[in-house]
C-alpha atoms as a PDB file:
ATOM      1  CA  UNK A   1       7.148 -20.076  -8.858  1.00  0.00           C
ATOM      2  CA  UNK A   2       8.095 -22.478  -6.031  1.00  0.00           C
ATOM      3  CA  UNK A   3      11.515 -23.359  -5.163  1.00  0.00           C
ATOM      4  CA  UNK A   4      12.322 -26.827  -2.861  1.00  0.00           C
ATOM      5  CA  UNK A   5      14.977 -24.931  -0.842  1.00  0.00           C
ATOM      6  CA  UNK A   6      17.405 -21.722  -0.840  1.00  0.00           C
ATOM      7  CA  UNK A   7      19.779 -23.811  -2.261  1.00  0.00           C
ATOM      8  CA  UNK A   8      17.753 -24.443  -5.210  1.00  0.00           C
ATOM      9  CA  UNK A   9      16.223 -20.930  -5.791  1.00  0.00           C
ATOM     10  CA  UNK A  10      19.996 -19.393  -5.632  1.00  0.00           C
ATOM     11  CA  UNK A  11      20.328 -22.134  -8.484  1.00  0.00           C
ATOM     12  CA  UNK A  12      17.289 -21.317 -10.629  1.00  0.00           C
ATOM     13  CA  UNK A  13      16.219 -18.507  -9.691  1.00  0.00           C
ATOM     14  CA  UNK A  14      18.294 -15.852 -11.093  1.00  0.00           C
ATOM     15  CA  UNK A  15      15.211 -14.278 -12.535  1.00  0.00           C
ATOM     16  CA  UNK A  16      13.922 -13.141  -8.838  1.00  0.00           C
ATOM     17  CA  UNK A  17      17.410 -11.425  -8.155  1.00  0.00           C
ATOM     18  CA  UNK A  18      17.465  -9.509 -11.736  1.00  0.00           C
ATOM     19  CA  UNK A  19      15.903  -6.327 -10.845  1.00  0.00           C
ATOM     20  CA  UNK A  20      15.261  -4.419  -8.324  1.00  0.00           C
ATOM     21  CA  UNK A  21      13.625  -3.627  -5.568  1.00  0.00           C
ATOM     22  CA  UNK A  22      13.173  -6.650  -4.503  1.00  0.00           C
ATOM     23  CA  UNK A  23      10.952  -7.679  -1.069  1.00  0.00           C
ATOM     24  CA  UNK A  24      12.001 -10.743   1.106  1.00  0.00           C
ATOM     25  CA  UNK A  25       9.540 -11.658   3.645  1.00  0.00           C
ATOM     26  CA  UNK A  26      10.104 -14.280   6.106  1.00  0.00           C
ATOM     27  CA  UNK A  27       7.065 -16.222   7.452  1.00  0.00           C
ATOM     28  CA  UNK A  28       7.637 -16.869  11.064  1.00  0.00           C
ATOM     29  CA  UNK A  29       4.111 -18.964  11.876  1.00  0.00           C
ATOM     30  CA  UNK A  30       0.632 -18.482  10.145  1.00  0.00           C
ATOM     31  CA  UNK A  31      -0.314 -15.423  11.173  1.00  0.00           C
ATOM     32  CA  UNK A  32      -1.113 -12.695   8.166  1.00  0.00           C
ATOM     33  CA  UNK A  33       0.520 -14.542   5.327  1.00  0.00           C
ATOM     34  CA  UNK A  34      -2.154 -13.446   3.116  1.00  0.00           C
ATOM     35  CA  UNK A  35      -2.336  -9.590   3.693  1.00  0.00           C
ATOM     36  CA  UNK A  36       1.049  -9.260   4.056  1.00  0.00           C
ATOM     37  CA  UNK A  37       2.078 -10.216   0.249  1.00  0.00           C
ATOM     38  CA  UNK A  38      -1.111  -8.512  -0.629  1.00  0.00           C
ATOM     39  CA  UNK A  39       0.569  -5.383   0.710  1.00  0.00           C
ATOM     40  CA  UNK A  40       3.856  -5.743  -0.755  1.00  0.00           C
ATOM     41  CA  UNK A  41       2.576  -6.212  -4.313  1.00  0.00           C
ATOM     42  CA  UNK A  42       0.894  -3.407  -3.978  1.00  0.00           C
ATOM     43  CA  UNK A  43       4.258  -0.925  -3.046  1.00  0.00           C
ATOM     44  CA  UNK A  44       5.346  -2.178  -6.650  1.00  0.00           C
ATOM     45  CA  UNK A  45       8.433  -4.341  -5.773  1.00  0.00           C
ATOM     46  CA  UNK A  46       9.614  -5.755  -8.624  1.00  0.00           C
ATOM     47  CA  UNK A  47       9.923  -9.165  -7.285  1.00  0.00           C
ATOM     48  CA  UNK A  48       8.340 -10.585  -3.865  1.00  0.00           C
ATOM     49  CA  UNK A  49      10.528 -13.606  -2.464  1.00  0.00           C
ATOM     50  CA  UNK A  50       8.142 -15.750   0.648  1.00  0.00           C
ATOM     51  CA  UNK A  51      10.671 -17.667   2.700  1.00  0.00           C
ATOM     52  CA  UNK A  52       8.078 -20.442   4.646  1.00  0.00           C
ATOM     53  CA  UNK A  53       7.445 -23.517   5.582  1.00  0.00           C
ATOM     54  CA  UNK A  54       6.310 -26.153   2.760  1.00  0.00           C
ATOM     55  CA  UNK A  55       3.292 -26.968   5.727  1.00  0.00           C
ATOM     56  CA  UNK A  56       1.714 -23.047   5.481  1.00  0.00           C
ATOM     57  CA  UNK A  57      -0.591 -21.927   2.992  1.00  0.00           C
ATOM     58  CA  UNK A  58      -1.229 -19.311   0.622  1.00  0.00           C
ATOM     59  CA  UNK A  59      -4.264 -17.862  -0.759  1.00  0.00           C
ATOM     60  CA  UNK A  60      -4.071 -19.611  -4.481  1.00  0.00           C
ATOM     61  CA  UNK A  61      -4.804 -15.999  -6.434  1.00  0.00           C
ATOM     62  CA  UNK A  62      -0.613 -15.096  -4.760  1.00  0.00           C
ATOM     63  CA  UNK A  63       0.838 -18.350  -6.094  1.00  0.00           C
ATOM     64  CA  UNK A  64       1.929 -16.813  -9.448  1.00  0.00           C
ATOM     65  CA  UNK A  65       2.664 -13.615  -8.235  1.00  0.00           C
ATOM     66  CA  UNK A  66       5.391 -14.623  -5.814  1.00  0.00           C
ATOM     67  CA  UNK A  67       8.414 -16.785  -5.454  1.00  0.00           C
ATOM     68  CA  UNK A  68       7.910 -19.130  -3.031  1.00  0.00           C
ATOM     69  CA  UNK A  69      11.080 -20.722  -1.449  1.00  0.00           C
ATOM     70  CA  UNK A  70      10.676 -23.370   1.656  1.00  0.00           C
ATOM     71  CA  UNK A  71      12.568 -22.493   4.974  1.00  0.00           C
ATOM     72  CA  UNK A  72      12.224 -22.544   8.133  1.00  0.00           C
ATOM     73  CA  UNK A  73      12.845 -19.460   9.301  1.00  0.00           C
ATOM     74  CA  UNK A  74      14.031 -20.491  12.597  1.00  0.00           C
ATOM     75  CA  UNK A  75      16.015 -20.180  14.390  1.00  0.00           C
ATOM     76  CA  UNK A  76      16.351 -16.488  13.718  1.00  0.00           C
ATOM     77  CA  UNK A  77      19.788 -16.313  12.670  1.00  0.00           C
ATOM     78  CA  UNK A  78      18.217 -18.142   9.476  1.00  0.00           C
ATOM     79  CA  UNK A  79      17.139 -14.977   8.550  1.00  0.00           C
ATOM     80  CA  UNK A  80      19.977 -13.492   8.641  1.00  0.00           C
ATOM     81  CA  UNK A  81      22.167 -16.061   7.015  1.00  0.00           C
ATOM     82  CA  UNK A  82      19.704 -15.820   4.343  1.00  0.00           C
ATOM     83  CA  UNK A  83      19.955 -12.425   3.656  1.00  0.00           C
ATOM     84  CA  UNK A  84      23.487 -12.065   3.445  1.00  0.00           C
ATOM     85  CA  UNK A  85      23.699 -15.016   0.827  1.00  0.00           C
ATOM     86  CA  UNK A  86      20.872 -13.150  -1.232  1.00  0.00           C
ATOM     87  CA  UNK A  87      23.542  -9.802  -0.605  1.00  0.00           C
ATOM     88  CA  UNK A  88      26.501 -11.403  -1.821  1.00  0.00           C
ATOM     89  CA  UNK A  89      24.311 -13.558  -5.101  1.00  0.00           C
ATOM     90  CA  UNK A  90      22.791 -10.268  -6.185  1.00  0.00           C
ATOM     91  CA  UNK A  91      25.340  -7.227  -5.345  1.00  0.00           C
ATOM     92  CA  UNK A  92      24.045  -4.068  -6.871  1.00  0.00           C
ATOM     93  CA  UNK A  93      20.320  -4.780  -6.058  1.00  0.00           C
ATOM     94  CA  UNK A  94      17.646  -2.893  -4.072  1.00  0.00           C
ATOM     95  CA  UNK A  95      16.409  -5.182  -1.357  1.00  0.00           C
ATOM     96  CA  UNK A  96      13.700  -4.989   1.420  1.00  0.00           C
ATOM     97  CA  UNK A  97      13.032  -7.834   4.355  1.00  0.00           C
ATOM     98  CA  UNK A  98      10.369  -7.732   6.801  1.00  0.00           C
ATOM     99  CA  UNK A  99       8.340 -10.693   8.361  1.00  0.00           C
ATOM    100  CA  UNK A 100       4.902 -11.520   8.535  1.00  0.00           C
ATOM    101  CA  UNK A 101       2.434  -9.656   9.770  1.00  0.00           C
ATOM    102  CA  UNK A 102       4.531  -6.722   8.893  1.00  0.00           C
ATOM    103  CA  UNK A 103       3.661  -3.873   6.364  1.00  0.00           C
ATOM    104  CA  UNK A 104       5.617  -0.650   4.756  1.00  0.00           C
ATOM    105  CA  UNK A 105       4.737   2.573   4.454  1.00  0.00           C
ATOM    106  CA  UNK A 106       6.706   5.022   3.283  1.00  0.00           C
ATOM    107  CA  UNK A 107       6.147   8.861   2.418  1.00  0.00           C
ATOM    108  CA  UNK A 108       3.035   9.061  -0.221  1.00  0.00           C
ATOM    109  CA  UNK A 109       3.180   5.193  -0.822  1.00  0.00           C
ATOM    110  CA  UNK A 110      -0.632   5.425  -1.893  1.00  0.00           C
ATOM    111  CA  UNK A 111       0.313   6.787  -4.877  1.00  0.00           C
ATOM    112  CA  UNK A 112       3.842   6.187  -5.418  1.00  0.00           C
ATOM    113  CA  UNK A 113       5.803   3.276  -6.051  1.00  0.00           C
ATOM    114  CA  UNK A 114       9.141   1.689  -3.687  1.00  0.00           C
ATOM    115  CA  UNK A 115      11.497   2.126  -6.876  1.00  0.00           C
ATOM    116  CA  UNK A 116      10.113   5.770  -7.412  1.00  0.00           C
ATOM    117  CA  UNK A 117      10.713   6.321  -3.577  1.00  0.00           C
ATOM    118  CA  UNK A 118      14.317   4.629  -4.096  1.00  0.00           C
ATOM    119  CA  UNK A 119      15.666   6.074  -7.303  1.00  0.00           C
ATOM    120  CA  UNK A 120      15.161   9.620  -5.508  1.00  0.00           C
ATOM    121  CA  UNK A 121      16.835   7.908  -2.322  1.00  0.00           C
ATOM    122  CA  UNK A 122      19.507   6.729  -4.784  1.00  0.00           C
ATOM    123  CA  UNK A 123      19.758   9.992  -6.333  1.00  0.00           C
ATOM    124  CA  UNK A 124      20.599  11.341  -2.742  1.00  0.00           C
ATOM    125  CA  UNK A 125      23.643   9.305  -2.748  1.00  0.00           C
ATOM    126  CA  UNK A 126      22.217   7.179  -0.156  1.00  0.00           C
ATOM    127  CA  UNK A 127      22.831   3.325  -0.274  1.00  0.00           C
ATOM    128  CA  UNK A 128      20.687   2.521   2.934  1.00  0.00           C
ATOM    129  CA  UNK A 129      17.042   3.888   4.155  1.00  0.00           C
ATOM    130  CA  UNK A 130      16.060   3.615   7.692  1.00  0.00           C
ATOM    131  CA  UNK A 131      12.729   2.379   8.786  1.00  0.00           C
ATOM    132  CA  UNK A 132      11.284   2.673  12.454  1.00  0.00           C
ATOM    133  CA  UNK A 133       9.239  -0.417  13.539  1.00  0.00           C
ATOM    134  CA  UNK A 134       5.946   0.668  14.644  1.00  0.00           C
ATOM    135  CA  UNK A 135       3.965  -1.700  16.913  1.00  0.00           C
ATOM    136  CA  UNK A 136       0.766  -2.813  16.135  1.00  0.00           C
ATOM    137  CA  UNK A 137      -2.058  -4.392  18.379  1.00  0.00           C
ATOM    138  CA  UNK A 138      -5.583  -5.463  18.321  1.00  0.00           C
ATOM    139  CA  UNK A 139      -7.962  -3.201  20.543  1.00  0.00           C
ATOM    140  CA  UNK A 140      -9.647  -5.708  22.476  1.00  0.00           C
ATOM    141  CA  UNK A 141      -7.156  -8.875  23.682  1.00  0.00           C
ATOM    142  CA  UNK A 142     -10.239 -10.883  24.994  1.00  0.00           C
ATOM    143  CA  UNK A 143     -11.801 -10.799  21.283  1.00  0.00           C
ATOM    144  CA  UNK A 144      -8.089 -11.178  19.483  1.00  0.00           C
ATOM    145  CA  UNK A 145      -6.062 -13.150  21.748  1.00  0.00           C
ATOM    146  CA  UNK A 146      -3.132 -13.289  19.734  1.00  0.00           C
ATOM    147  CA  UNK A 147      -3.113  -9.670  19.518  1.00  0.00           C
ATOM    148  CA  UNK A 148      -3.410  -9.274  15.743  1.00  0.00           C
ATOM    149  CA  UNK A 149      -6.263  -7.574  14.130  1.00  0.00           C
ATOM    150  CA  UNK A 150      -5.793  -5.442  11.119  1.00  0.00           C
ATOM    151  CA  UNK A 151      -8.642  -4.302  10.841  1.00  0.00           C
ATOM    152  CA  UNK A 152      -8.889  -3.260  14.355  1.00  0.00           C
ATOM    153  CA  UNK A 153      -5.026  -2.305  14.945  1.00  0.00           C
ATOM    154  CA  UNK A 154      -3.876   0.205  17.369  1.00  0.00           C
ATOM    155  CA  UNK A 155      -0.526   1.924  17.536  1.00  0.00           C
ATOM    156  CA  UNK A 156       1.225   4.210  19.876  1.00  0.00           C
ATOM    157  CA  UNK A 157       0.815   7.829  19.027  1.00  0.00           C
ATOM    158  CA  UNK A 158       3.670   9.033  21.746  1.00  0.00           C
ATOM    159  CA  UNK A 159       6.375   7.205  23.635  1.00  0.00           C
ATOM    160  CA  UNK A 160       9.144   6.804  21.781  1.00  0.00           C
ATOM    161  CA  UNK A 161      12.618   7.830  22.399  1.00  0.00           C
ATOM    162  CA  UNK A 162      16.155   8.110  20.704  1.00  0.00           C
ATOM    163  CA  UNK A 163      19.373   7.818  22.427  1.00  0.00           C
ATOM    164  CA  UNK A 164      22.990   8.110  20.837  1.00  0.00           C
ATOM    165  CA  UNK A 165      24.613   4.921  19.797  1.00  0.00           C
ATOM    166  CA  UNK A 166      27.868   4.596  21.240  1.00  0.00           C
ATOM    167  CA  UNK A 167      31.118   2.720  19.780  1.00  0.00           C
ATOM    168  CA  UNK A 168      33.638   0.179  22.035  1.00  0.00           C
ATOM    169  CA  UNK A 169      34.955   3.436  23.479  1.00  0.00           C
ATOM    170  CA  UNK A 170      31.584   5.007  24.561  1.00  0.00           C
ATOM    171  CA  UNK A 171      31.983   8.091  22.260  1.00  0.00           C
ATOM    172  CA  UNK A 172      28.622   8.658  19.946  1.00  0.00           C
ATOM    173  CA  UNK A 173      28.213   6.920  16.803  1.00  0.00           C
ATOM    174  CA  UNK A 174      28.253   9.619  14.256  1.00  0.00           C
ATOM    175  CA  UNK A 175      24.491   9.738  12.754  1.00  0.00           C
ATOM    176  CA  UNK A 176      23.489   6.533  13.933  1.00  0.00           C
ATOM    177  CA  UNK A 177      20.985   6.689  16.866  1.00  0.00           C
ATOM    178  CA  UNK A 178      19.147   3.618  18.835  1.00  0.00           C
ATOM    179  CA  UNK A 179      15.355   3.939  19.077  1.00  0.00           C
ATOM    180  CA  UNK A 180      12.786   2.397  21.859  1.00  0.00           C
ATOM    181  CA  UNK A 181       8.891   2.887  21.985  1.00  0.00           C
ATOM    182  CA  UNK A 182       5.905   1.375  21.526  1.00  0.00           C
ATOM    183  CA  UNK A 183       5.097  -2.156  23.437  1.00  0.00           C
ATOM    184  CA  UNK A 184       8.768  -3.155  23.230  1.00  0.00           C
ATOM    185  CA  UNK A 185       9.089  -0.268  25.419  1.00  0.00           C
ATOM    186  CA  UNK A 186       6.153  -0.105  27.489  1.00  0.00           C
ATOM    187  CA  UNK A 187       6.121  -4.191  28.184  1.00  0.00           C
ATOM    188  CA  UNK A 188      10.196  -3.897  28.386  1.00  0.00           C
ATOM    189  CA  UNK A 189      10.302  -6.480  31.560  1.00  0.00           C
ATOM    190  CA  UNK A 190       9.205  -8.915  29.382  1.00  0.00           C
ATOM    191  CA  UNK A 191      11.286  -8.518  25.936  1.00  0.00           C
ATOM    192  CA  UNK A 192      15.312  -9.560  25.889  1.00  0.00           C
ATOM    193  CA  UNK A 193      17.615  -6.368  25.649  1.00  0.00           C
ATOM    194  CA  UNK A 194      18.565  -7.314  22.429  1.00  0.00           C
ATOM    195  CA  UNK A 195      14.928  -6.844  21.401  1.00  0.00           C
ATOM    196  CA  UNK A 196      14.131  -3.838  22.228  1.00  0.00           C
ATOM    197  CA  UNK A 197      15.224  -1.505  19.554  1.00  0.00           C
ATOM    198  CA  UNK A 198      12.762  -0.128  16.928  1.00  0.00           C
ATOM    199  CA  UNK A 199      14.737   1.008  14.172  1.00  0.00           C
ATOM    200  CA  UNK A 200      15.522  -1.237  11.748  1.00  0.00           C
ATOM    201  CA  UNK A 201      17.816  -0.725   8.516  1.00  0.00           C
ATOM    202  CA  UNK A 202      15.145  -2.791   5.928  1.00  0.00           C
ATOM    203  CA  UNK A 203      15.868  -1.109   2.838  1.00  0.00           C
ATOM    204  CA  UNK A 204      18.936  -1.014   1.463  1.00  0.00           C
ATOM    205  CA  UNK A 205      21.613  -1.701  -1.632  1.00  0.00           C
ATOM    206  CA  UNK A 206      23.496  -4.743  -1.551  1.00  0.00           C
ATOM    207  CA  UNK A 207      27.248  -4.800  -2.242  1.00  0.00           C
ATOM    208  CA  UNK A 208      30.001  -7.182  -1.952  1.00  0.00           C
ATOM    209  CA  UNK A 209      31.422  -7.646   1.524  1.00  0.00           C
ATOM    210  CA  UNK A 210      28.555  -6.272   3.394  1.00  0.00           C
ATOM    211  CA  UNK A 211      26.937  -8.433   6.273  1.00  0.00           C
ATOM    212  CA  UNK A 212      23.731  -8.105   8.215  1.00  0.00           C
ATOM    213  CA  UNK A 213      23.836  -8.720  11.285  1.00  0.00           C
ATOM    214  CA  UNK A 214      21.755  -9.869  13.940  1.00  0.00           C
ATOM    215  CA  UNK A 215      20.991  -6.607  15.678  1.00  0.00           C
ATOM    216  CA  UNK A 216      19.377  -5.669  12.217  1.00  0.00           C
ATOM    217  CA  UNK A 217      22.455  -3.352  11.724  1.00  0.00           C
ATOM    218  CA  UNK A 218      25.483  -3.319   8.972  1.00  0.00           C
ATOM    219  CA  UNK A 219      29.390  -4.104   9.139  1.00  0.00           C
ATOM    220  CA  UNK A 220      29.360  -0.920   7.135  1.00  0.00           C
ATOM    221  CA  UNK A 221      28.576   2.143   9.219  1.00  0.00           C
ATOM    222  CA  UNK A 222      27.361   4.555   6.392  1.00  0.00           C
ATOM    223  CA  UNK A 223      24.913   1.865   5.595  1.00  0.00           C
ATOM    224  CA  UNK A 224      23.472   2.524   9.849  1.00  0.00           C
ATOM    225  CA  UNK A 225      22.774   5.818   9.544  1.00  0.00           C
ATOM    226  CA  UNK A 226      19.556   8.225   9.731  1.00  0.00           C
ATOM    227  CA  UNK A 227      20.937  10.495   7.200  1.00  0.00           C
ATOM    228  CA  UNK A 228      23.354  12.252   5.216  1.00  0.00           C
ATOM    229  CA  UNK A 229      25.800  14.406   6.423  1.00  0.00           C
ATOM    230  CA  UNK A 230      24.051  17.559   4.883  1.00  0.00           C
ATOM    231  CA  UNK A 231      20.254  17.302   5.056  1.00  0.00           C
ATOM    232  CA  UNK A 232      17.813  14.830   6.359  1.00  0.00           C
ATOM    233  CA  UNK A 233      16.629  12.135   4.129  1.00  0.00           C
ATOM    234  CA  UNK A 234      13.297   9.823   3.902  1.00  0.00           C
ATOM    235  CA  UNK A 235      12.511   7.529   6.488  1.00  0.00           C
ATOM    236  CA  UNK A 236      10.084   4.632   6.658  1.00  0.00           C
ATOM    237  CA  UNK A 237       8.027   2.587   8.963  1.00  0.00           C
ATOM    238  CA  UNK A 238       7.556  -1.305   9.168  1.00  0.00           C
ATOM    239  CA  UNK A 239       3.935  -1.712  10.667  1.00  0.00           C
ATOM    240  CA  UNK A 240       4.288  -4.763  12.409  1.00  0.00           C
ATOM    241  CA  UNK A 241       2.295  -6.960  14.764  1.00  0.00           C
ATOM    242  CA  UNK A 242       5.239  -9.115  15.838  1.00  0.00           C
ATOM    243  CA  UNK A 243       6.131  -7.452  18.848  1.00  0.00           C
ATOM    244  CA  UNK A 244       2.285  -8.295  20.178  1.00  0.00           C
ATOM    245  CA  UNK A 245       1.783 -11.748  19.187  1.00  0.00           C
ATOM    246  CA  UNK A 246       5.604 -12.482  20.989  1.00  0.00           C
ATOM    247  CA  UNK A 247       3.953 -11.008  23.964  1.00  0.00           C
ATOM    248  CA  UNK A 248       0.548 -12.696  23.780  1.00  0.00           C
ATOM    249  CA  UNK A 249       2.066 -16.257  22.364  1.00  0.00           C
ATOM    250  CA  UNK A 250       4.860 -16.700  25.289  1.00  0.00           C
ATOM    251  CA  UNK A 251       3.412 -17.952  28.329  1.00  0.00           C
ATOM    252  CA  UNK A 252       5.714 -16.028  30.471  1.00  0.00           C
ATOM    253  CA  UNK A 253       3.996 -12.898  29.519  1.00  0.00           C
ATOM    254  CA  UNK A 254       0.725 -13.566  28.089  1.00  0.00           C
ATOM    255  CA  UNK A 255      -0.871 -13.863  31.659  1.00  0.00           C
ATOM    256  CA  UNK A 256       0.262 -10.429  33.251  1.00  0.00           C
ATOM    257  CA  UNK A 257      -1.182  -8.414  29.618  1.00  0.00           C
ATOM    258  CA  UNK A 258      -4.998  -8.272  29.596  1.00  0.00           C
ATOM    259  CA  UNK A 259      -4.437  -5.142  26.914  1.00  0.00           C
ATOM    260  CA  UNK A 260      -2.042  -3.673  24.996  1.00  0.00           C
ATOM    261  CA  UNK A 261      -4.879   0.123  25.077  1.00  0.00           C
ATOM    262  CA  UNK A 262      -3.286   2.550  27.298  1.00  0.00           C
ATOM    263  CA  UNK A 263      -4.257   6.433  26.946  1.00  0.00           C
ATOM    264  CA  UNK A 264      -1.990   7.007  24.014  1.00  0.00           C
ATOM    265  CA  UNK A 265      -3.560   4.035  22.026  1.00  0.00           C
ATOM    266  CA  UNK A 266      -5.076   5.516  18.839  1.00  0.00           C
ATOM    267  CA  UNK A 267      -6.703   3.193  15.641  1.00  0.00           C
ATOM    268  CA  UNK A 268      -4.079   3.069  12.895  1.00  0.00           C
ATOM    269  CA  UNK A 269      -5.489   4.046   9.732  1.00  0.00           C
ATOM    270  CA  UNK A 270      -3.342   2.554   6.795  1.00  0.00           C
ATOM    271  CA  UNK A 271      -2.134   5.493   5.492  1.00  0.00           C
ATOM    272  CA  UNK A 272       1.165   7.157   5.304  1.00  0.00           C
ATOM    273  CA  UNK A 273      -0.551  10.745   6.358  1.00  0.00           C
ATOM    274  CA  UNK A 274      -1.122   9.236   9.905  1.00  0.00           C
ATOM    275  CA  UNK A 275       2.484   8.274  10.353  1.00  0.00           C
ATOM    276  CA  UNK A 276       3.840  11.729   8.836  1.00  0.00           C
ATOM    277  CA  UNK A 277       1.589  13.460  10.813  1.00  0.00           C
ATOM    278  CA  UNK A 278       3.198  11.447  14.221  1.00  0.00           C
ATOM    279  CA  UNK A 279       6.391  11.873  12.704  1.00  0.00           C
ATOM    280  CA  UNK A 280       7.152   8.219  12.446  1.00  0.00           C
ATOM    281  CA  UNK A 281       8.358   8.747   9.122  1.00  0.00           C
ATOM    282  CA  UNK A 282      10.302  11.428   7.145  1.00  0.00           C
ATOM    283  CA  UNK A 283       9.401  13.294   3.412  1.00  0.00           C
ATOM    284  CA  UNK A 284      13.078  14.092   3.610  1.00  0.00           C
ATOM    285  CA  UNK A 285      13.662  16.504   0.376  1.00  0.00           C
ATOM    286  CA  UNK A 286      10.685  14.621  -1.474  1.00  0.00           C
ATOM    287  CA  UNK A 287       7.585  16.222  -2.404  1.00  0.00           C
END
């Protein structure tokens, strides 16, 4: 199904919205489009929305599997804006946002499906799911200049950090934490402050009244933490080669990064093992 504008899919498509989860992915330039929804359809989202320009293409096998509405998902507060329109149309409802050239994995996602993972999430009493964004980067910059290659991706096995989250009066956030690593981290001199955080609240249930924001967090601080009071809960990870085409596609840092390999670069392997075993994501109580 393809929609002429938000406007017109908040109109007509009601159908999208009915039942969750539900995956919105944002299509920032042409990089990925393809393997991305490939991915997604695979988690077992009951509904993929593509937000992209009418001028980008899609492999013609995704057409019907997908609703397609044209944006232009720039600047970024677009994204944003979007979101919380989607939040305040569909209250109730599962929802999940990531970008091109971005993929989930959560805890035993080869052989279990987003709304399994989420109706034991719900189950937990928890409304909100945090995800870590992992960077990912081609091995060889001189071969993938852009620094995407998925089938020769690298991540960070070490080098990332947590630090408490403080409130207006500089006193600790209770359970909410801000995380750094991977190139964000290691390439800092060339990302914007604002950037630089890795975690990233992309799963979550939407209500009336509650707003994302730009720094990817919630007017509603239950919905920005880690856990529950009692126990930890699951975690996810957003693979994502954003941070490295940013770096390789602005001319103000493309120059000074012939690679992204340092000695903690290892492949990534597409599995959810790998990122348990680094401890990029959490089981939680599920087994």
């Amino acid at each position: 199904m393809r929609y002429e504008s938000f406007d017109s899919f908040l109109k007509t498509g009601n159908a999208a919205l009915a039942k969750g989860p539900v995956a919105l992915i944002f299509v920032e330039d042409d990089v990925e489009i393809d393997s991305t929804i490939r991915h997604h359809l695979k988690l077992g989202f009951k509904s993929l929305i593509v937000f992209m320009p009418q001028e980008f293409g899609m492999d013609p096998e995704l057409v019907d599997r997908v609703h397609r509405v044209t944006l232009t998902c720039a600047p970024r507060t677009v994204v944003f804006d979007t979101i919380n329109r989607i939040i305040q149309a569909a209250p109730g409802l599962w929802v999940y946002y990531c970008y091109n050239a971005e993929y989930l994995f959560f805890p035993f996602c080869e052989s279990r499906s987003v709304g399994e993972m989420l109706a034991f999430h719900t189950e937990e009493r928890r409304d909100s799911m945090l995800s870590h964004v992992i960077d990912l980067y081609a091995d060889d910059l001189s071969e993938f200049p852009n620094g995407v290659s998925p089938d020769r991706a690298m991540l960070d096995r070490t080098g990332y950090f947590a630090q408490a989250r403080l409130d207006s009066q500089k006193n600790p956030r209770e359970r909410q934490l801000d995380m750094s690593g991977g190139l964000r981290w290691r390439f800092e001199e060339h990302v914007p402050l604002q950037s630089r955080r890795i975690d990233r609240i992309s799963l979550f249930k939407s209500q009336k009244g509650l707003t994302l924001r730009p720094d990817h967090t919630f007017n509603e601080a239950e919905y920005n933490t880690y856990s529950c009071p009692w126990h930890h809960n699951l975690s996810a990870a957003i693979c994502s080669f954003r941070a490295a085409k940013a770096l390789k596609t602005n001319a103000g840092s493309t120059f000074d990064i012939p690679t992204f390999r340092w000695r903690n670069s290892i492949p990534f392997e597409w599995s959810s093992n790998q990122l348990l075993d680094l401890g990029l994501i959490e089981t939680g109580q599920w087994f």
